[in-house]
N, C-alpha and C. Protein backbone atom coordinates (compact mmCIF):
# COMPACT_ATOMS: atom_id res chain seq x y z
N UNK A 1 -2.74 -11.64 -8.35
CA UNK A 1 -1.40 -11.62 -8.91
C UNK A 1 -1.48 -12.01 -10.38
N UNK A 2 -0.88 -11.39 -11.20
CA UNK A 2 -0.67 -11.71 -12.63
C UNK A 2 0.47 -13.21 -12.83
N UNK A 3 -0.47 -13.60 -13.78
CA UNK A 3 0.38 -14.80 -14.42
C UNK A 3 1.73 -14.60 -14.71
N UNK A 4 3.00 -15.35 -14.37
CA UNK A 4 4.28 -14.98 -14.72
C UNK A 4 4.80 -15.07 -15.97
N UNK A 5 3.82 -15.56 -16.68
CA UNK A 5 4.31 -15.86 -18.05
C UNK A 5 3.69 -15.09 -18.47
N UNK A 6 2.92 -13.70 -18.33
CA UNK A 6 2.28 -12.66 -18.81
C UNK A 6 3.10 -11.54 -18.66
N UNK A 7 4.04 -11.68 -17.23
CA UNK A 7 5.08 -10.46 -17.04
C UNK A 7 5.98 -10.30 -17.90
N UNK A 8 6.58 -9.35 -17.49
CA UNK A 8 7.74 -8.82 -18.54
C UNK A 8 8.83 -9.49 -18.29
N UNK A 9 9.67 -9.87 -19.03
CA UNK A 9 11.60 -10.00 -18.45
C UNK A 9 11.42 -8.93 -17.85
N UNK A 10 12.81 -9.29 -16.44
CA UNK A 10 13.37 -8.17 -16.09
C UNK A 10 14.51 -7.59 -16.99
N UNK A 11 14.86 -6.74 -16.87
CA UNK A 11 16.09 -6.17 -17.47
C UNK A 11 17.15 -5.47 -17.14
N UNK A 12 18.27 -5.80 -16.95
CA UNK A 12 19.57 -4.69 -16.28
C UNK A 12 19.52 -3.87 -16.64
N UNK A 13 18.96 -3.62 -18.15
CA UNK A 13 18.99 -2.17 -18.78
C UNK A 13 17.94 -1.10 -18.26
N UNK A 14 17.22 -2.06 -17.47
CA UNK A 14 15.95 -0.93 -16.90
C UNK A 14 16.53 0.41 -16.25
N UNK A 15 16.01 1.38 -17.27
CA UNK A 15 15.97 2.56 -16.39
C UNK A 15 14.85 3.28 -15.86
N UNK A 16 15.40 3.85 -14.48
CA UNK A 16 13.70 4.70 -13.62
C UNK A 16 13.53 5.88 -13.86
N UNK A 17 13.06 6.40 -14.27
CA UNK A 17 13.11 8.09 -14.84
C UNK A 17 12.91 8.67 -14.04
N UNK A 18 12.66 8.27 -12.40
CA UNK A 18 12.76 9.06 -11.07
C UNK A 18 13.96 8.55 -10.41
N UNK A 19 14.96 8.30 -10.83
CA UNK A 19 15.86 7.85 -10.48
C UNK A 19 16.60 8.97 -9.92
N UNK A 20 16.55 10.17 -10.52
CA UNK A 20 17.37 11.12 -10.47
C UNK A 20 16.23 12.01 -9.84
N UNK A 21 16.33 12.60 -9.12
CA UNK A 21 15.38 13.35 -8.04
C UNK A 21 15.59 15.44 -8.89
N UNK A 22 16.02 15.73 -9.69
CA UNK A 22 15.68 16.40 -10.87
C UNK A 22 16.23 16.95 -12.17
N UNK A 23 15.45 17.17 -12.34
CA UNK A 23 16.07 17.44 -14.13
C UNK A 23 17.10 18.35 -14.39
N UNK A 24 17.70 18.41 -15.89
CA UNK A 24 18.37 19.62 -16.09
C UNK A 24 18.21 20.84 -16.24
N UNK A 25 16.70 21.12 -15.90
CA UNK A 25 16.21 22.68 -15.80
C UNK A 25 17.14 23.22 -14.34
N UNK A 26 16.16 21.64 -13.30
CA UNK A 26 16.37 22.05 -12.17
C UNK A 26 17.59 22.87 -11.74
N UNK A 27 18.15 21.26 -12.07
CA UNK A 27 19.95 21.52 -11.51
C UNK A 27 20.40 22.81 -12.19
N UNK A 28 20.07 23.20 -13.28
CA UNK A 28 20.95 24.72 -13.50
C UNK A 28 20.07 25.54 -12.49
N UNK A 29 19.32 25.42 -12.24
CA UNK A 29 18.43 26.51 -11.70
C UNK A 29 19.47 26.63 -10.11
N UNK A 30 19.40 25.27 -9.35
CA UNK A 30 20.05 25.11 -8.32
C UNK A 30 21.07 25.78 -8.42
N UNK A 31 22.12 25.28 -9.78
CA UNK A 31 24.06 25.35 -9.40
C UNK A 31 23.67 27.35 -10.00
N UNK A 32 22.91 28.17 -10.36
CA UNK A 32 22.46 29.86 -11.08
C UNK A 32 22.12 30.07 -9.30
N UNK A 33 21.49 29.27 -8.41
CA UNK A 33 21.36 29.81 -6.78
C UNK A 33 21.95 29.68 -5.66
N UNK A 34 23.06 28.20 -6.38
CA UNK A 34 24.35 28.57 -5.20
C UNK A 34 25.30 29.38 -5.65
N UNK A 35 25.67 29.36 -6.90
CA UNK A 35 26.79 30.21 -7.37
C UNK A 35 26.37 31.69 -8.26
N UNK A 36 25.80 32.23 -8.30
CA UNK A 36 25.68 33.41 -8.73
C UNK A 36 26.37 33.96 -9.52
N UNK A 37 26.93 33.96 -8.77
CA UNK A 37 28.55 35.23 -9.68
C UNK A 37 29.20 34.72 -10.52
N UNK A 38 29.06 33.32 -10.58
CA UNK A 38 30.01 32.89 -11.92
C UNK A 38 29.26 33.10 -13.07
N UNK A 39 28.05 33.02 -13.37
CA UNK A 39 27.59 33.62 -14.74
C UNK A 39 28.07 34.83 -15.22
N UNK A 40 27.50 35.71 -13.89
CA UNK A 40 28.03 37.03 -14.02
C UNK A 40 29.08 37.54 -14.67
N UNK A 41 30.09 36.86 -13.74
CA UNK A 41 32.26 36.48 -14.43
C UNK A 41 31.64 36.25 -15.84
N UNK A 42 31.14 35.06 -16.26
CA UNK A 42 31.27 34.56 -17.77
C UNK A 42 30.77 35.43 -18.70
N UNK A 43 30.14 36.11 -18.16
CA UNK A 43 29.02 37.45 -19.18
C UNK A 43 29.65 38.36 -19.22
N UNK A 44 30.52 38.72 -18.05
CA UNK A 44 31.51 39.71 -18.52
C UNK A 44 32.36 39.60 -19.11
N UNK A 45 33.06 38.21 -19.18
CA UNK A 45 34.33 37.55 -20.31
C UNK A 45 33.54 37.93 -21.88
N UNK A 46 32.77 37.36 -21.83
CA UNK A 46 32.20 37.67 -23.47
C UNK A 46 32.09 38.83 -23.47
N UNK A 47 31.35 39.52 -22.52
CA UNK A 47 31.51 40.96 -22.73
C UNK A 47 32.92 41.82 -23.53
N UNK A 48 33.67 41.79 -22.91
CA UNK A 48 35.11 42.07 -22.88
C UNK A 48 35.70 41.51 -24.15
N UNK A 49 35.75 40.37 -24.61
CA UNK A 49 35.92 39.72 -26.10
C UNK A 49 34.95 40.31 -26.93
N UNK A 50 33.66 40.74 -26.75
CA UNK A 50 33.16 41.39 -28.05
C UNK A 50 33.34 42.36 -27.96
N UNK A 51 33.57 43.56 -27.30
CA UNK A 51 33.96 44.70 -27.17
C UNK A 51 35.71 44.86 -27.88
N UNK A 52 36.60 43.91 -27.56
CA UNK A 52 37.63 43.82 -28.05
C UNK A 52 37.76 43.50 -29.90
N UNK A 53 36.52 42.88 -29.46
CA UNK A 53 36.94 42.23 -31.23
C UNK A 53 36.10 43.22 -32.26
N UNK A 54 35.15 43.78 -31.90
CA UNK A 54 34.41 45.12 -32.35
C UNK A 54 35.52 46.47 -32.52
N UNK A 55 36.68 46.63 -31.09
CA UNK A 55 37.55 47.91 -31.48
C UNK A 55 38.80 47.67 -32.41
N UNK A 56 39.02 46.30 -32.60
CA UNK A 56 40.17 45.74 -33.29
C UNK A 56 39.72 45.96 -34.64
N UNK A 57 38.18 45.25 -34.93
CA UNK A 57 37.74 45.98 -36.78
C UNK A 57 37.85 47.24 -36.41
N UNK A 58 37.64 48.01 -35.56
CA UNK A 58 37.27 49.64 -36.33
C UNK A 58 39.01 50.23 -36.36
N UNK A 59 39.77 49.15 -35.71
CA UNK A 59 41.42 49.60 -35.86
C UNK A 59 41.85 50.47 -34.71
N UNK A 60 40.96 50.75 -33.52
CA UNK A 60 41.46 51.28 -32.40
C UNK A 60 41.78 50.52 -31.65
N UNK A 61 43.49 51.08 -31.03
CA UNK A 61 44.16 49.78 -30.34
C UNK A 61 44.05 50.70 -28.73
N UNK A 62 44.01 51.49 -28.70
CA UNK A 62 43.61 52.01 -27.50
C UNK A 62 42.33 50.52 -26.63
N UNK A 63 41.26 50.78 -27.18
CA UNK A 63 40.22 50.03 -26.59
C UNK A 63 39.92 48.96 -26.60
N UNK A 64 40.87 48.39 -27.60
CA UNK A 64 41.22 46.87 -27.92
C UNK A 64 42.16 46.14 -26.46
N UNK A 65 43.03 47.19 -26.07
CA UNK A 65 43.88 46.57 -24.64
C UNK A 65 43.27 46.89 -24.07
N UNK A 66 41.92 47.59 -23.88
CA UNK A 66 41.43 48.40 -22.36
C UNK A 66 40.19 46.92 -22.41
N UNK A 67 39.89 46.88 -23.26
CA UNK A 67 38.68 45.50 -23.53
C UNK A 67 39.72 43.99 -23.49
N UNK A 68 41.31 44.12 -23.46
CA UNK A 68 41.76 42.77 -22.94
C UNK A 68 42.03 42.59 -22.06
N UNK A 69 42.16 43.81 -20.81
CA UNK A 69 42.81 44.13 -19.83
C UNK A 69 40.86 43.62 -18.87
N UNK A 70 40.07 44.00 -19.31
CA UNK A 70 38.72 43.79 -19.41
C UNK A 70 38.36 42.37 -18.76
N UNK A 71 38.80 41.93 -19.86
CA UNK A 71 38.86 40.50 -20.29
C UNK A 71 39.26 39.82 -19.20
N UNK A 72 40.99 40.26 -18.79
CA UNK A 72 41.39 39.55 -17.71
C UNK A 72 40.87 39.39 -16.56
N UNK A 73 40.32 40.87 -15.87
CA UNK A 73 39.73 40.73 -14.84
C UNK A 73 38.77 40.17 -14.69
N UNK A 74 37.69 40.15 -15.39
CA UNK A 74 36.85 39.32 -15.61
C UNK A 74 36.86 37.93 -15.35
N UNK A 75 37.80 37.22 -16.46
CA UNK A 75 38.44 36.15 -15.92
C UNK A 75 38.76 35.59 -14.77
N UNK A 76 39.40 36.41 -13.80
CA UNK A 76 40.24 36.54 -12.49
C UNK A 76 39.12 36.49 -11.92
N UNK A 77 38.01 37.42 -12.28
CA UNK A 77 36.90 37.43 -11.38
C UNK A 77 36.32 36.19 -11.08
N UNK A 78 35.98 35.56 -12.40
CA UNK A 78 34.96 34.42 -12.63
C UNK A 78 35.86 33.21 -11.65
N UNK A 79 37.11 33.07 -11.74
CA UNK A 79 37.94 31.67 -10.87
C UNK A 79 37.73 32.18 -10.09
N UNK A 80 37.76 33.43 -9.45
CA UNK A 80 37.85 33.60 -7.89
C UNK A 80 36.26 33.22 -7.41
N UNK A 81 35.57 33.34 -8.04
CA UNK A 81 34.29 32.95 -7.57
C UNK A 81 33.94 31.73 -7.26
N UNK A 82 34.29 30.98 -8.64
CA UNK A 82 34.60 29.64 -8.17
C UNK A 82 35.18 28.61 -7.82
N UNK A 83 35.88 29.42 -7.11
CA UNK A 83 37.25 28.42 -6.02
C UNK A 83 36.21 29.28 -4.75
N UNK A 84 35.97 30.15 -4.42
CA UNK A 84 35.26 30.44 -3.30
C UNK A 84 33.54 29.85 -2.96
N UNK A 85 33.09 29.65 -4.07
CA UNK A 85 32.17 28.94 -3.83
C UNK A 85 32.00 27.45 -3.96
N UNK A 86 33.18 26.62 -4.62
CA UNK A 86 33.54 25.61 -4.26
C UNK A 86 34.24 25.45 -3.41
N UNK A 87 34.50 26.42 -2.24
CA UNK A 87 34.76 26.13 -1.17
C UNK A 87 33.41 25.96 -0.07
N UNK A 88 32.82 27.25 -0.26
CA UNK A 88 31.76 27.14 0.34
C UNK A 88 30.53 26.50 0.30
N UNK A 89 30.20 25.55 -0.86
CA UNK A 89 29.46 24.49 -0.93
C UNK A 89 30.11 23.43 -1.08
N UNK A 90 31.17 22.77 -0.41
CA UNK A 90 31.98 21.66 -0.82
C UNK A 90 30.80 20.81 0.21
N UNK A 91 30.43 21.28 1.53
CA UNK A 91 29.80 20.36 2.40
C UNK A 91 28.78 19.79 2.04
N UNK A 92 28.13 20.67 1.10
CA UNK A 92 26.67 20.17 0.80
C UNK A 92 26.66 19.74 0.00
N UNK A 93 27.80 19.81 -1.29
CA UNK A 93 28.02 18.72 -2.27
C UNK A 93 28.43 17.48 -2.40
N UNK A 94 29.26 17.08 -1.25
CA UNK A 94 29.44 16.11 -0.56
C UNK A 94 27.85 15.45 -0.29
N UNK A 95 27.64 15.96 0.56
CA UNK A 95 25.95 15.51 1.23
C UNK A 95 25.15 15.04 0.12
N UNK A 96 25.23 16.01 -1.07
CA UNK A 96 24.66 15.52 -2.12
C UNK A 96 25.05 14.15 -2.12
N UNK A 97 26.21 13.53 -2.71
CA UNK A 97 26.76 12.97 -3.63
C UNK A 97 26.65 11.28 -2.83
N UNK A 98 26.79 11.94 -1.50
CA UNK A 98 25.99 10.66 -0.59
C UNK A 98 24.55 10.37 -0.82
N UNK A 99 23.69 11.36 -1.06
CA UNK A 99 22.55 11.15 -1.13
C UNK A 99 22.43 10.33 -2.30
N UNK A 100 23.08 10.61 -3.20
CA UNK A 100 22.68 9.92 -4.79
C UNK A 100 23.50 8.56 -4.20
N UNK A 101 24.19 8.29 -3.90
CA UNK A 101 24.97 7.00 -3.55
C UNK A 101 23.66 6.06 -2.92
N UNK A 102 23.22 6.39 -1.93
CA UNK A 102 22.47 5.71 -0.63
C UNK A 102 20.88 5.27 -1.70
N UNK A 103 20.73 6.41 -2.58
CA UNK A 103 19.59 6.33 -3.47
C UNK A 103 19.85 5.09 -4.94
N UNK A 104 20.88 5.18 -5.07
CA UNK A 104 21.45 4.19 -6.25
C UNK A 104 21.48 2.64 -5.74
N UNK A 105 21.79 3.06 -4.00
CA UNK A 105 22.13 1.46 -3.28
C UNK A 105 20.83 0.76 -3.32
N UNK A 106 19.74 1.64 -3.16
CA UNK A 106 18.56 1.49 -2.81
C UNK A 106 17.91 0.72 -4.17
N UNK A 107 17.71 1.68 -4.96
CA UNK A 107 17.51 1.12 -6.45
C UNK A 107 18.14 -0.38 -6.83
N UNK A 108 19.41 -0.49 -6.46
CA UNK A 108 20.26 -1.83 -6.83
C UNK A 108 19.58 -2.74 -6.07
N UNK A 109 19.45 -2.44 -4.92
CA UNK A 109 18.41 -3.58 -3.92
C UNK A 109 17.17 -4.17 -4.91
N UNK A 110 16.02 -2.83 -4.97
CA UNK A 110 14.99 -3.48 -5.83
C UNK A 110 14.97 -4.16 -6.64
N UNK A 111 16.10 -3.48 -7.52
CA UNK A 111 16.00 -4.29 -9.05
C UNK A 111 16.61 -6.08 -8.90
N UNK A 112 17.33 -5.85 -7.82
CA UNK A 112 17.98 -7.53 -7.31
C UNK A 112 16.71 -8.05 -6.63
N UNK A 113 15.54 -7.77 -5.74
CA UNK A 113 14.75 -8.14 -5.06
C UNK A 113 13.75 -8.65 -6.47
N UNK A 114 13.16 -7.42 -7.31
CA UNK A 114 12.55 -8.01 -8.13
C UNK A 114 13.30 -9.01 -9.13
N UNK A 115 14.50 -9.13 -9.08
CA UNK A 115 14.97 -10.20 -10.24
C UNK A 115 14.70 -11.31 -9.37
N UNK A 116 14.57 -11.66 -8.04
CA UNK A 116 14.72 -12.57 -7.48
C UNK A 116 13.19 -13.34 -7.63
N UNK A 117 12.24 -11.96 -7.29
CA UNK A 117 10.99 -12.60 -7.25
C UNK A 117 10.29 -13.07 -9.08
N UNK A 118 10.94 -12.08 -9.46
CA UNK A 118 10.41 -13.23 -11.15
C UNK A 118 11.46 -14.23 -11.16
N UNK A 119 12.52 -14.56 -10.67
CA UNK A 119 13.07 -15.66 -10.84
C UNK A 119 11.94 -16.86 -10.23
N UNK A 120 11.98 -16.25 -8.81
CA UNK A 120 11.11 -17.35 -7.82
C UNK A 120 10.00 -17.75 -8.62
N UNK A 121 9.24 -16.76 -9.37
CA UNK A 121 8.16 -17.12 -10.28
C UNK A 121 8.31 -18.14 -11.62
N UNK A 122 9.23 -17.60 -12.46
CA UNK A 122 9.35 -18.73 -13.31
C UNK A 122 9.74 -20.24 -13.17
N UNK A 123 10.18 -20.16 -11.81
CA UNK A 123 10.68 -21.53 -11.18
C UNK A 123 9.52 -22.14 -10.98
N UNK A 124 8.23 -21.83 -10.56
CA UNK A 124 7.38 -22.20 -9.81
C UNK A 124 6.28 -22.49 -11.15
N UNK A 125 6.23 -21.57 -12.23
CA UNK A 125 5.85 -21.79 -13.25
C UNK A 125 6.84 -23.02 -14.04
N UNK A 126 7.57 -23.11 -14.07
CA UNK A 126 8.39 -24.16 -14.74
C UNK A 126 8.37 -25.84 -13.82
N UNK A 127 8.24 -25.65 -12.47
CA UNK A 127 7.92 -26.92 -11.85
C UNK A 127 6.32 -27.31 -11.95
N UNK A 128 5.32 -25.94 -12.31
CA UNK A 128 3.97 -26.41 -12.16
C UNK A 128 3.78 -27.08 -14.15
N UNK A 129 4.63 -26.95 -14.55
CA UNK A 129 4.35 -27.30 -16.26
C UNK A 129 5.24 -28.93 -15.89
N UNK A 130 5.91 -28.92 -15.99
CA UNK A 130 6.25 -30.19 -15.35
C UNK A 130 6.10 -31.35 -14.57
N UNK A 131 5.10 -31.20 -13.54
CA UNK A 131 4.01 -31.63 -12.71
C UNK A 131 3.20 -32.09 -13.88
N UNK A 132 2.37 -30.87 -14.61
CA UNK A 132 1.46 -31.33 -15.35
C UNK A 132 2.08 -32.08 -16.57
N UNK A 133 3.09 -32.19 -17.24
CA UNK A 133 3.29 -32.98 -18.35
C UNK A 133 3.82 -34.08 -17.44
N UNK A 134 3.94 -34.71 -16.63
CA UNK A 134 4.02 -35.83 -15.56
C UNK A 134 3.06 -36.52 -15.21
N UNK A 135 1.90 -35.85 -15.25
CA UNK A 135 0.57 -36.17 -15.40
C UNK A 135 0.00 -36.75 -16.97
N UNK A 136 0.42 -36.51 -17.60
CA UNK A 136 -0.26 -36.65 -18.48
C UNK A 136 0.72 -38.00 -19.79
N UNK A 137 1.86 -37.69 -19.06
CA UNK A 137 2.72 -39.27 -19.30
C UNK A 137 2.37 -39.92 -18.57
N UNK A 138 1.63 -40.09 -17.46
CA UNK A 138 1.30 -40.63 -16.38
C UNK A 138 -0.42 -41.45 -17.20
N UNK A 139 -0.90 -40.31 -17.62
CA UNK A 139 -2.18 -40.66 -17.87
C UNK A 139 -1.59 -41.95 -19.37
N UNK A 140 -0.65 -40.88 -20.03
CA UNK A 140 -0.53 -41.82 -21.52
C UNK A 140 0.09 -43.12 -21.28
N UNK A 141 1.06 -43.22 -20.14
CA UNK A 141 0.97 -44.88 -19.56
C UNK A 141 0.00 -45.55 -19.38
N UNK A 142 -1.02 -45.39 -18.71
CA UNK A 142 -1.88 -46.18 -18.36
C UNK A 142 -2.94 -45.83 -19.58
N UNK A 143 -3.23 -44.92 -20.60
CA UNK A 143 -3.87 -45.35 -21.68
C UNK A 143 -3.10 -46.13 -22.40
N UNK A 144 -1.90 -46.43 -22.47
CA UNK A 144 -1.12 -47.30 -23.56
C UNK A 144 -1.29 -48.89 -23.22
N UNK A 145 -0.98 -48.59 -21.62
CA UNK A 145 -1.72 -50.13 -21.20
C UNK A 145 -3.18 -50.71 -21.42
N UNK A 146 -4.00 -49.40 -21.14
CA UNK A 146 -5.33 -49.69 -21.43
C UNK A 146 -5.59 -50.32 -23.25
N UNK A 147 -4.87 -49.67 -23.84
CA UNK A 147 -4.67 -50.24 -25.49
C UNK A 147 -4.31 -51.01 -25.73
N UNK A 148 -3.30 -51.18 -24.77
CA UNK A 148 -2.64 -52.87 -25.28
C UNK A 148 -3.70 -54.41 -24.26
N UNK A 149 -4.05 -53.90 -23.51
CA UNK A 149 -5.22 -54.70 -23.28
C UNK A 149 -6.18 -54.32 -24.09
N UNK A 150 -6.71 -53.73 -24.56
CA UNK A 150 -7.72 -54.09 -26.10
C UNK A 150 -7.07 -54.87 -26.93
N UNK A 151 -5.78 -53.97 -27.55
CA UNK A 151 -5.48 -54.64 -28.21
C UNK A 151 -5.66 -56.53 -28.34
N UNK A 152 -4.77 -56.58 -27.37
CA UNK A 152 -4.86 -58.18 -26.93
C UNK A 152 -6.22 -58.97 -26.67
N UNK A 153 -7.18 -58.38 -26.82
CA UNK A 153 -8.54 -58.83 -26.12
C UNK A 153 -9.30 -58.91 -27.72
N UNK A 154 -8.71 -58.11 -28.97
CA UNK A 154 -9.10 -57.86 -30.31
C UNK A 154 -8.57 -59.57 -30.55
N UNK A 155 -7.18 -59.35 -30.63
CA UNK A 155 -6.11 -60.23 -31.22
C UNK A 155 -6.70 -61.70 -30.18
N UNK A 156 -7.16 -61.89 -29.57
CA UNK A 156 -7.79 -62.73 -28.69
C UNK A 156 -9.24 -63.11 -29.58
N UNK A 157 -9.90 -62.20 -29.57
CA UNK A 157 -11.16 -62.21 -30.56
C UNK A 157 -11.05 -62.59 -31.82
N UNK A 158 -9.76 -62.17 -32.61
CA UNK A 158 -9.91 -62.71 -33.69
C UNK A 158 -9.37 -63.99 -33.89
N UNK A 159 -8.81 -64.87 -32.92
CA UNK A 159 -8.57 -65.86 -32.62
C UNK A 159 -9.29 -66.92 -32.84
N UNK A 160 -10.11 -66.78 -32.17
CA UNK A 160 -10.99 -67.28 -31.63
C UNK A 160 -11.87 -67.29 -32.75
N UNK A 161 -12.15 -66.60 -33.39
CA UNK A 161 -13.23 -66.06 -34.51
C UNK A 161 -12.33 -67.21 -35.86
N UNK A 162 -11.38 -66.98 -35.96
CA UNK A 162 -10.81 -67.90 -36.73
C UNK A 162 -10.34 -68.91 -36.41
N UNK A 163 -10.77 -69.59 -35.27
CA UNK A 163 -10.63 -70.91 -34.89
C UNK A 163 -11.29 -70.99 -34.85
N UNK A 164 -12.72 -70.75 -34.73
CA UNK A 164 -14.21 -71.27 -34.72
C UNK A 164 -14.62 -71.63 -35.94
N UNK A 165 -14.30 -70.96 -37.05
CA UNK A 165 -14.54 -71.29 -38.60
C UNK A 165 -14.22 -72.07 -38.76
């Protein structure tokens, strides 16, 4: 086990970069294979707006309403898609959204488990430094006594030394 005073703080700010089970490639890749057709809808909206805005410079109004009329359906298309496929994946988005929940609970556990155990650690480091500077007031008592019996055994000597003269 590593010394606790070598570890890191913990930190609330810690983030896990597997936290999230995948990236933003993924997830478009996922929401382009449940829903399909809504790109589709959106590609045809632009479609329909550049086609419109291309016959409006050349000043033909004929193809300018046939490219807004375009437009709309398109539009119409693209919500209908996705009100139908947010119908039809509502279950599994749900399921998702539990999954990330149950996975976040999980994470909150650790990061409380490990705050607990570097807590437990610095405690144990902070009572073993304490112990030892207890010891060592311990020791500097009884050298202070040991000094002051010299001392006194000097001051005794020189007593004596000048009462003998």
């Amino acid at each position: 086990m590593t010394s606790p005073s070598s570890a890191p703080l913990p930190s609330s700010f810690d983030e896990n970069p597997d936290f999230y089970n995948e990236n933003w490639m993924q997830k478009i890749g996922r929401r382009f294979r449940e829903e399909p057709l809504v790109p589709l809808g959106c590609g045809l909206t632009v479609w329909a707006i550049v086609g419109a805005t291309r016959s409006m410079r050349k000043g033909d109004h004929k193809m300018t309403n046939l490219y807004f009329r375009r437009r709309l359906y398109a539009q119409a298309f693209t919500i209908a898609v996705l009100v139908a496929g947010n119908m039809y994946w509502q279950k599994d988005r749900l399921k998702r959204k539990e999954y990330e929940k149950l996975v976040k609970e999980k994470e909150a556990l650790e990061k409380r488990d490990r705050w607990l155990k570097e807590l437990e650690a610095r405690d144990e480091e902070e009572k073993a430094f304490k112990a030892r500077l207890a010891k060592r007031m311990e020791k500097g008592d009884q050298m202070g006594s040991v000094t002051e019996a010299v001392k006194e055994k000097v001051v005794e000597s020189k007593d004596k030394a000048s009462g003998g003269k």
